[in-house]
Protein backbone atom coordinates (compact mmCIF):
# COMPACT_ATOMS: atom_id res chain seq x y z
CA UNK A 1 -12.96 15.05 -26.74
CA UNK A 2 -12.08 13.22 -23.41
CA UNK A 3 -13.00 9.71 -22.70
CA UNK A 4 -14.23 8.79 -19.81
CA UNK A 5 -12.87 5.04 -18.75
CA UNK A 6 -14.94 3.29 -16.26
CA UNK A 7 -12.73 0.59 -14.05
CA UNK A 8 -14.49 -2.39 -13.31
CA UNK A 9 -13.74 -3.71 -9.14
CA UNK A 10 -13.86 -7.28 -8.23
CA UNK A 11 -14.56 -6.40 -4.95
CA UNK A 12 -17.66 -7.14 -2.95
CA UNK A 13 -17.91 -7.28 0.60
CA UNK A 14 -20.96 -8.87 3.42
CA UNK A 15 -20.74 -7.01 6.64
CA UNK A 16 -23.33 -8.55 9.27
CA UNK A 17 -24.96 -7.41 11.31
CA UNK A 18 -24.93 -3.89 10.67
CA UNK A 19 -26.22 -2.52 12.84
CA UNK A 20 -23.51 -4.13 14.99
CA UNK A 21 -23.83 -4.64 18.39
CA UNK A 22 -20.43 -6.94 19.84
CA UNK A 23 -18.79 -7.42 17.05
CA UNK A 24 -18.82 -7.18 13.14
CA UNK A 25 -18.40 -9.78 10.96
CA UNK A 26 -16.60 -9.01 7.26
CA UNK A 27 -16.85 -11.81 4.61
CA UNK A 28 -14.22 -10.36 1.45
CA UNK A 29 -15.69 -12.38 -1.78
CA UNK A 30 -12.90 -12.82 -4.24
CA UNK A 31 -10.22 -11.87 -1.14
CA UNK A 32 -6.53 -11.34 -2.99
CA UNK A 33 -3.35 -10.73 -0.33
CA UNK A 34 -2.49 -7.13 -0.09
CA UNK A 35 -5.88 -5.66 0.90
CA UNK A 36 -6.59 -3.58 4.20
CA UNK A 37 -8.79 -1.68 5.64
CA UNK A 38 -9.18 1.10 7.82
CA UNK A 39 -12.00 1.94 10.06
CA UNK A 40 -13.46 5.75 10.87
CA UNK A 41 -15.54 7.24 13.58
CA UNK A 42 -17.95 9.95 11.80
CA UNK A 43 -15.48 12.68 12.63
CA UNK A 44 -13.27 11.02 10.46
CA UNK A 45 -10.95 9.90 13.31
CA UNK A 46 -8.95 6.55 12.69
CA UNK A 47 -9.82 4.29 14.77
CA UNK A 48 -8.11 1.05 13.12
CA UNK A 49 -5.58 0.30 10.58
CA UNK A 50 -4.93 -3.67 9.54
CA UNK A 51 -3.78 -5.66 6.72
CA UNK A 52 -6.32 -8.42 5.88
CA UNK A 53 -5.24 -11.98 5.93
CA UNK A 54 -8.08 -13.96 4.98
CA UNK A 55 -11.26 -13.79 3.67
CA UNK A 56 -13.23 -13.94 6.60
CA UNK A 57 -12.92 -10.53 9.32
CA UNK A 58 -14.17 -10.35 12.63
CA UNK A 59 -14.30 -6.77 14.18
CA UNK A 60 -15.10 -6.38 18.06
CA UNK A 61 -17.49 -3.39 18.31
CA UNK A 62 -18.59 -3.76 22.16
CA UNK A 63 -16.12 -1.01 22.87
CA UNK A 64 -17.22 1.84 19.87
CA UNK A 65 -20.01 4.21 21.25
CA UNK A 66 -23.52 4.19 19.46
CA UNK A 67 -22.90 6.18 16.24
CA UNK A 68 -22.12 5.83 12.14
CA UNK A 69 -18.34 4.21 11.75
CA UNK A 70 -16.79 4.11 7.97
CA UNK A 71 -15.14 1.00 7.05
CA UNK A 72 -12.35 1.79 4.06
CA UNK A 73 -11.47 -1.26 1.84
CA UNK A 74 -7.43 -0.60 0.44
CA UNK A 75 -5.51 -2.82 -2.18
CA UNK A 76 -1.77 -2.80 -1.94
CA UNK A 77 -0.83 1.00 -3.24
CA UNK A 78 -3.38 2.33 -0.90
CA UNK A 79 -5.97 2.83 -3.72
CA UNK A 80 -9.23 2.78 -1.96
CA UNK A 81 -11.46 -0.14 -3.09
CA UNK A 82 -14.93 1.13 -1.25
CA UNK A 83 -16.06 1.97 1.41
CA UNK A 84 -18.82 0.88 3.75
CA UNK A 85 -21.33 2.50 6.64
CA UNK A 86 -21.67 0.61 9.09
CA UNK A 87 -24.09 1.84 12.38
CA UNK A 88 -23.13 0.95 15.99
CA UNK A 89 -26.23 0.10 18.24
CA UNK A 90 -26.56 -0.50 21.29
């Protein structure tokens, strides 16, 4: 019989606003060095790529048109951590 093994992720994330308007502002809780993150249009485009240096993120969102964007949390072997909607208004 197969096991299933359930991984436990110290990772939690605050993302305010959302929706975001100018900017987007990314507080990492528990931030370790080696995480980045990678940020999606809904068509699955990649819009940005960056390696996170500290705990606290600011994103500028005044250029992104009014839409759903996907926000994808890596550690340092590209293993996805989670990922987050986040809505563009206007």
């Amino acid at each position: 019989m197969n096991q299933i093994i359930e991984f436990e992720i110290d990772f939690q994330v605050n993302l305010y606003p959302n929706p975001a308007i100018e900017q987007l502002n990314v507080h990492i809780d528990n931030y370790k060095s080696g995480y980045s993150f990678q940020l999606y249009d809904a068509l699955g485009k990649l819009l940005v790529v960056k390696k996170i240096e500290s705990e606290d993120i600011v994103l500028p969102f005044s250029s992104y048109s009014t839409g759903l964007y996907f926000l994808v949390f890596l550690e340092e072997a590209d293993k996805k951590l989670k990922t987050y909607k986040v809505q563009k208004s206007h």
